[in-house]
Protein backbone atom coordinates (compact mmCIF):
# COMPACT_ATOMS: atom_id res chain seq x y z
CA UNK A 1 11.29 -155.19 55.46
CA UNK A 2 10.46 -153.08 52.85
CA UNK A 3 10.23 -155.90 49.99
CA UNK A 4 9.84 -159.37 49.31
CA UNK A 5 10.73 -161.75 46.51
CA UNK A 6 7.61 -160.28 44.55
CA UNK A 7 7.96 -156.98 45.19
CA UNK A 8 8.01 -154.93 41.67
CA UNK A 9 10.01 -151.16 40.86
CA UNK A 10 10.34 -149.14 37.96
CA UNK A 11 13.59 -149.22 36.92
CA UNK A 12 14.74 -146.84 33.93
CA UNK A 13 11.83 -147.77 31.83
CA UNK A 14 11.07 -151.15 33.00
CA UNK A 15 9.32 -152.89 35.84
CA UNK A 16 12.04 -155.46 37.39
CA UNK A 17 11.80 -157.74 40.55
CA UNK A 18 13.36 -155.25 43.39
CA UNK A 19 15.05 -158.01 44.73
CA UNK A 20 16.99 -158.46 40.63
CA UNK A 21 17.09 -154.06 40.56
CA UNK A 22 21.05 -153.17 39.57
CA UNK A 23 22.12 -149.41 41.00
CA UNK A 24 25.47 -149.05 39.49
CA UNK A 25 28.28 -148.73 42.82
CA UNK A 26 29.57 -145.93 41.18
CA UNK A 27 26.52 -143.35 41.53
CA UNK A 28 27.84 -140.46 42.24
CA UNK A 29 24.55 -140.49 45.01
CA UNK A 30 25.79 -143.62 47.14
CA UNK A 31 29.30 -141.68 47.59
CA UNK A 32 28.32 -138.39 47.70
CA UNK A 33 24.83 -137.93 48.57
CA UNK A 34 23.87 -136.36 44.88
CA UNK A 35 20.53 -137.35 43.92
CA UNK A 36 17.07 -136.35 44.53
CA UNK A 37 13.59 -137.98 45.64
CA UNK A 38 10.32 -137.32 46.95
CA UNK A 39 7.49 -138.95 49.00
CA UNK A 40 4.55 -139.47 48.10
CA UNK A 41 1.52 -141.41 49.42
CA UNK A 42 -1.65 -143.07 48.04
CA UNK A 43 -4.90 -143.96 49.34
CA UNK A 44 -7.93 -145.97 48.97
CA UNK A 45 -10.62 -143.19 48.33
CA UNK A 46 -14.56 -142.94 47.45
CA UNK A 47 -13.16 -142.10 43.78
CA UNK A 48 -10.70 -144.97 43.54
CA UNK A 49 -6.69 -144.71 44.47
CA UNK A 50 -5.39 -141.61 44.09
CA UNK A 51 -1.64 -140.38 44.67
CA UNK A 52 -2.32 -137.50 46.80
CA UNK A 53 -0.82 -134.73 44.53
CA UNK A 54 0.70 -136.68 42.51
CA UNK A 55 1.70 -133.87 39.79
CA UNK A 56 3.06 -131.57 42.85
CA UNK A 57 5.85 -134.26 44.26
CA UNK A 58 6.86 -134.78 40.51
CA UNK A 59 7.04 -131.35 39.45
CA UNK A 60 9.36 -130.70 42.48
CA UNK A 61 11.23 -133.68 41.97
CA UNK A 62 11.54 -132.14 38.05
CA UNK A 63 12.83 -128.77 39.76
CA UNK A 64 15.28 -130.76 41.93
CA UNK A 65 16.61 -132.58 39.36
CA UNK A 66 17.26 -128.84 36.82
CA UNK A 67 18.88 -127.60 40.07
CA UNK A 68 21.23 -130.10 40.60
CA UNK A 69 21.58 -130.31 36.87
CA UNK A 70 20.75 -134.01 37.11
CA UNK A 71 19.45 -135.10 34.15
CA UNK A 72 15.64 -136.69 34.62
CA UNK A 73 14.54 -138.15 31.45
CA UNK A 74 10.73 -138.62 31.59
CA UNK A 75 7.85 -136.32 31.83
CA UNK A 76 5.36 -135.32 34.91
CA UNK A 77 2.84 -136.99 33.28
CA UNK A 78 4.78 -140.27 32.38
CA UNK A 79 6.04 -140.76 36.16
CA UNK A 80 3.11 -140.67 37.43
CA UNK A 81 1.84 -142.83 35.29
CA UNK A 82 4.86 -145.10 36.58
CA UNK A 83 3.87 -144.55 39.81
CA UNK A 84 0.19 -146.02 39.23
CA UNK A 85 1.86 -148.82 36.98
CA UNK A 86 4.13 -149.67 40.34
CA UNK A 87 1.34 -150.04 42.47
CA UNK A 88 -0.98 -152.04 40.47
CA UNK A 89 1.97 -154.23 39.98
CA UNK A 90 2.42 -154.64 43.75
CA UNK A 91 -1.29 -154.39 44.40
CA UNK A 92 -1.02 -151.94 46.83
CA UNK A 93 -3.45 -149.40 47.44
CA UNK A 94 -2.63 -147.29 50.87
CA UNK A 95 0.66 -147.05 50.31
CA UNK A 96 4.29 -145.02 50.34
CA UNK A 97 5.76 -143.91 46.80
CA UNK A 98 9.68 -143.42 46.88
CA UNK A 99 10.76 -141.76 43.16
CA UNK A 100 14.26 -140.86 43.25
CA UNK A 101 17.06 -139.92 40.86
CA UNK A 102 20.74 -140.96 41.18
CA UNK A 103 23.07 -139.13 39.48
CA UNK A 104 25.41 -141.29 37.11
CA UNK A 105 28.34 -142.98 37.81
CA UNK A 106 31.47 -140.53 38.45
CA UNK A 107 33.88 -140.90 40.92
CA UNK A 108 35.11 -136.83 40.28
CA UNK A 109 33.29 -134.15 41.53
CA UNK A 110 31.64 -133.27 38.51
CA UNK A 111 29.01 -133.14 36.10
CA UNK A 112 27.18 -136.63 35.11
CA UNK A 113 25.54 -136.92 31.88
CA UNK A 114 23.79 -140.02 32.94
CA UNK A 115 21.02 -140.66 35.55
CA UNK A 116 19.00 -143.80 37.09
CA UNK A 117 15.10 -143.17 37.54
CA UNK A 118 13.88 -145.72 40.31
CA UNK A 119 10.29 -145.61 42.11
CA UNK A 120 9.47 -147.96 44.35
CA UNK A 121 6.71 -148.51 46.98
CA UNK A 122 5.51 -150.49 50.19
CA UNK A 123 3.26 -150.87 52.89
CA UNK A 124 3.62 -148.07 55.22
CA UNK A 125 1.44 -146.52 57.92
CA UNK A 126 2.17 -142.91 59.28
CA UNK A 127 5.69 -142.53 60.25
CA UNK A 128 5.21 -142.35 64.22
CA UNK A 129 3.93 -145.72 64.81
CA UNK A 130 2.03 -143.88 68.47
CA UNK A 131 -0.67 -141.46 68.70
CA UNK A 132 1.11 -138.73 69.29
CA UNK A 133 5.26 -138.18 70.05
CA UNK A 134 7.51 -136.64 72.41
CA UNK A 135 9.69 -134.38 71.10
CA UNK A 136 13.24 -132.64 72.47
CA UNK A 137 14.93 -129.52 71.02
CA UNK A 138 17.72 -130.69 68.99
CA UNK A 139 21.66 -129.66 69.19
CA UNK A 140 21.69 -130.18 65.55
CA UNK A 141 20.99 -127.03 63.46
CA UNK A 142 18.79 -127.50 60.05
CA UNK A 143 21.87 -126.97 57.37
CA UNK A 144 21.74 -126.82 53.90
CA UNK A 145 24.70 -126.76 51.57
CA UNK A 146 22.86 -124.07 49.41
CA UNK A 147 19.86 -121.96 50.33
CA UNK A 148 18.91 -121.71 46.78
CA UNK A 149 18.19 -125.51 46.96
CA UNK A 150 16.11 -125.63 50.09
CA UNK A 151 13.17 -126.44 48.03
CA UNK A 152 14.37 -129.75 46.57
CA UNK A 153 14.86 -132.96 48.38
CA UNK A 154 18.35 -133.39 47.86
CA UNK A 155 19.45 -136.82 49.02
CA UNK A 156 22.41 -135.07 51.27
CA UNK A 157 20.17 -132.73 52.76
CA UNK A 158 18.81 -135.63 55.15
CA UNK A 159 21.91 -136.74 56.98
CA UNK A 160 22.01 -134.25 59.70
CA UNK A 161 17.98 -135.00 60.21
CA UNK A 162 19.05 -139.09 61.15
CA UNK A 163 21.75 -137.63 63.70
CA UNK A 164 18.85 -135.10 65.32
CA UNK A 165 16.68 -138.35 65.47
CA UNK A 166 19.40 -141.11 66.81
CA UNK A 167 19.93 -138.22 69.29
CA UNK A 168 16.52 -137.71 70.64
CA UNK A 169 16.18 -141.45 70.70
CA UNK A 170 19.01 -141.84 73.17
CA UNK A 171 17.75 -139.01 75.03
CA UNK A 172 14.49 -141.07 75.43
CA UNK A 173 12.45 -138.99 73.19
CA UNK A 174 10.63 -140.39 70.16
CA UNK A 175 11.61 -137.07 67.58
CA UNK A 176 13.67 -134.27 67.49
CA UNK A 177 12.42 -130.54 66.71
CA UNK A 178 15.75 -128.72 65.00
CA UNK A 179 16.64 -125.24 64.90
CA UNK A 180 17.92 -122.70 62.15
CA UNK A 181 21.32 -121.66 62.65
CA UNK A 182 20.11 -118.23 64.18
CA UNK A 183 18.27 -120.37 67.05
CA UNK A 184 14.96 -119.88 65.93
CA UNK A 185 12.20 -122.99 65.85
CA UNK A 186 12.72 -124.52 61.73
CA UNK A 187 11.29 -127.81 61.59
CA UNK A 188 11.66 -131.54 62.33
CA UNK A 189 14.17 -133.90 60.87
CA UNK A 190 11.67 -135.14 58.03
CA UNK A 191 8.08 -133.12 58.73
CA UNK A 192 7.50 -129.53 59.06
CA UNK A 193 5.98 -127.97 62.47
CA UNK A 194 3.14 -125.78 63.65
CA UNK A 195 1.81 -124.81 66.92
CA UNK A 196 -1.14 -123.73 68.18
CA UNK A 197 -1.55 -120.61 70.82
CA UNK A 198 -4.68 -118.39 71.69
CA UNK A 199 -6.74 -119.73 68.94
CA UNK A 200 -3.82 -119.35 66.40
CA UNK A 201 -1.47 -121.73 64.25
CA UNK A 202 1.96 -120.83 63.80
CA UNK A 203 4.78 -122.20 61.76
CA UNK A 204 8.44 -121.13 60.72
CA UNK A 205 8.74 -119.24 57.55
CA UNK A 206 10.35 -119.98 54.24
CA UNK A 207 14.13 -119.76 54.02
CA UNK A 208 15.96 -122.65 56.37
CA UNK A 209 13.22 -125.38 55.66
CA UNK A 210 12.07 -127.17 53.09
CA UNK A 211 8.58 -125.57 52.45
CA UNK A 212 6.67 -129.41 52.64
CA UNK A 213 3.60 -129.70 50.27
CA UNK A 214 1.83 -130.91 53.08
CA UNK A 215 2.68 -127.95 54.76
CA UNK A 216 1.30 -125.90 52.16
CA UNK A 217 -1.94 -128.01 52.34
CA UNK A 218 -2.32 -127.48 56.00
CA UNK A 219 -2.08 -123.67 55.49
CA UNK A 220 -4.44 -124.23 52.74
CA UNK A 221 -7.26 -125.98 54.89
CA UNK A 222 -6.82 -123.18 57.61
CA UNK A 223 -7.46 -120.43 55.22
CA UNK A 224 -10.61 -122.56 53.79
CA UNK A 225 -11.56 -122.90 57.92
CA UNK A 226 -10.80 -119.65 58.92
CA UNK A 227 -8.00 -120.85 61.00
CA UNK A 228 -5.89 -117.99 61.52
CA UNK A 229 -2.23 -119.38 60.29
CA UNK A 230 0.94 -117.42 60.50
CA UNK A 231 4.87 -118.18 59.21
CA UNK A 232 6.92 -115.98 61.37
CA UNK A 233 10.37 -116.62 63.27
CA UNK A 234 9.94 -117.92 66.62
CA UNK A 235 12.17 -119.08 69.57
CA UNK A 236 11.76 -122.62 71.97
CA UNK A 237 10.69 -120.17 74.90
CA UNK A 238 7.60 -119.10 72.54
CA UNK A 239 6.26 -122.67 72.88
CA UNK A 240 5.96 -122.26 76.08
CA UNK A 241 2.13 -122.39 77.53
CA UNK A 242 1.54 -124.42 73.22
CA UNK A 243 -2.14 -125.50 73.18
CA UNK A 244 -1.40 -128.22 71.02
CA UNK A 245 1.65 -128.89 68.28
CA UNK A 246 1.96 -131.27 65.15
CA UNK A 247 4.58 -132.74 62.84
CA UNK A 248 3.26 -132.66 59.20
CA UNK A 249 4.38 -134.69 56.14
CA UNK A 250 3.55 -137.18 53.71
CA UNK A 251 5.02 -140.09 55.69
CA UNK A 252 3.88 -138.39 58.88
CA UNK A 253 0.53 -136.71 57.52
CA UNK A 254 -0.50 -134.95 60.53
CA UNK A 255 0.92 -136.17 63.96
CA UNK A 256 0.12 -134.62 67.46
CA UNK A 257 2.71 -133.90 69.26
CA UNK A 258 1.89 -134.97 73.47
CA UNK A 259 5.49 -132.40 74.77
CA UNK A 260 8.18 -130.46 74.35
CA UNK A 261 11.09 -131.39 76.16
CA UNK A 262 8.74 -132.90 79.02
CA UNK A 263 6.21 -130.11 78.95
CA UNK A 264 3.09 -131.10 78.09
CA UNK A 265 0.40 -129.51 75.54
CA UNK A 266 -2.46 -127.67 77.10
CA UNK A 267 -5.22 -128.88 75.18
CA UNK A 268 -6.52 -132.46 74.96
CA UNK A 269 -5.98 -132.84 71.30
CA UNK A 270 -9.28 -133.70 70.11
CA UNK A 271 -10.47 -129.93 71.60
CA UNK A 272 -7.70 -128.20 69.64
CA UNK A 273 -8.36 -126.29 66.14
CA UNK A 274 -5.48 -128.79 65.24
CA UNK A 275 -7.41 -131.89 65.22
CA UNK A 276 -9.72 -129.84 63.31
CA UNK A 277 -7.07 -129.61 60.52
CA UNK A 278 -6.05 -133.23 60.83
CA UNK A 279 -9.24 -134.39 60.65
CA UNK A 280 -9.65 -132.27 57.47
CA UNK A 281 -6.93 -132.97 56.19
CA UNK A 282 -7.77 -137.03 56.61
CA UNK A 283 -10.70 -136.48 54.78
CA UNK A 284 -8.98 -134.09 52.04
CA UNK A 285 -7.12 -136.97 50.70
CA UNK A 286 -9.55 -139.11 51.30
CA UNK A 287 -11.52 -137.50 48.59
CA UNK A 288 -14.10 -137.32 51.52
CA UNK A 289 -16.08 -133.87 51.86
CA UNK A 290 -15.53 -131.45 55.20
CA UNK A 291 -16.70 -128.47 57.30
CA UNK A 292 -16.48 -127.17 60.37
CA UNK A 293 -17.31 -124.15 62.42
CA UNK A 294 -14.08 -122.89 64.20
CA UNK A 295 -15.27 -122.13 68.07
């Protein structure tokens, strides 16, 4: 369960009991999917908590919200000062930050003036609750209703992500790795992907996922490592003979991936360049100091 009798949210400019937190019926979000969100995580670090880019998940959220033309009524600055306010009130320290903004209530198909600003947050270790996850290609295609949107987490966006997941479930698989509707490798339901190959990470390129700020920090620490990192288009025969693979997220941070559709990594992970950039990355928003000579 996600909260309890004490647990607090920020509610349109107040901090309310989540358990006493009205959402109108009529949101235009609940019956349509129209709203946005992001995910964010904090941690316990040498410098104090810190929302790990903090300003980032709120200036896309910000971005999401002018795309939709949703209106979002509070600053960068003053949500993440929410945020902070949200988890001191829950005394939480590691934990997951869900902002999101539902349009108003409208039954038609058009524009809302209004909007509800909630963030909540809770107790939440990484995503995959195991070391590392099996994964199976997926028969359902990444799809967005509008390309120009890809970079926004658009509440509607997600739906076809649950199905790949309930379906690689069933299929005995703990996640599913989806493909762009030309066939080529995109990303999972909720994390973006890489692989490693020949001393190389690779990952798909910008234009049918949603380009993850954790992503973006990944490629970040390779370039700082001298990881050699490239976004091209790729097919599920190129991950054929994969050193090692990860998801990457904010819920998932950096998970190892053990196959692909029963085939098994080459690498133990801990002698890949990827644990390299998880355990980088660990420290990175940990506030913790790293380096490493790539062999």
């Amino acid at each position: 369960m996600y909260y309890n009798s004490k647990t607090v949210l920020f509610l349109d400019g107040k901090f309310v009991k989540a358990k006493e937190a009205f959402i109108d019926p009529f949101t235009q979000t609940l019956h349509y999917g129209y709203g946005v969100f992001e995910g964010m995580r904090s941690y316990e670090t040498v410098h104090g908590i810190k929302i790990f880019k903090v300003r980032d998940h709120f200036e896309r959220l910000k971005r999401g919200c002018e795309l939709l033309d949703i209106a979002l009524p509070y600053s960068v600055d003053e949500l993440s000062q929410f945020s902070y306010k949200v988890l001191e009130q829950n005394k939480l320290t590691h934990a997951y930050i869900r902002p999101i903004v539902l349009a108003g209530a409208n039954m038609a198909l058009t524009h809302s003036q209004k909007s509800t600003v909630m963030i909540m947050a809770w107790q939440w270790d990484r995503y995959f609750d195991e070391k590392s996850v099996r994964v199976s290609i997926s028969s359902y295609e990444t799809k967005y209703a509008d390309p120009n949107k890809i970079d926004a987490k658009i509440c509607g966006h997600f739906v076809n992500g649950i199905q790949a997941t309930m379906e690689a479930k069933q299929k005995g698989f703990d996640e599913a790795l989806q493909l762009d509707p030309h066939g080529y490798i995109a990303c999972g339901p909720a994390a973006n992907f890489f692989f490693e190959k020949n001393g190389k990470l690779f990952t798909a390129p910008k234009g049918n996922i949603l380009p993850g700020i954790t992503r973006k920090t990944v490629i970040d620490i390779c370039h700082e490592l001298d990881i050699p990192v490239e976004e091209k288009l790729f097919r599920p025969e190129d991950l054929e003979q994969a050193d090692a693979a990860f998801f990457c997220g904010t819920a998932a941070e950096i998970t190892p991936i053990e196959s692909i559709e029963g085939n098994a990594m080459k690498k133990d992970w801990k002698k890949s360049i990827s644990y390299q950039v998880q355990d980088a990355y660990r420290n990175l928003v940990l506030d913790k100091s790293y380096s490493y000579v790539i062999v």
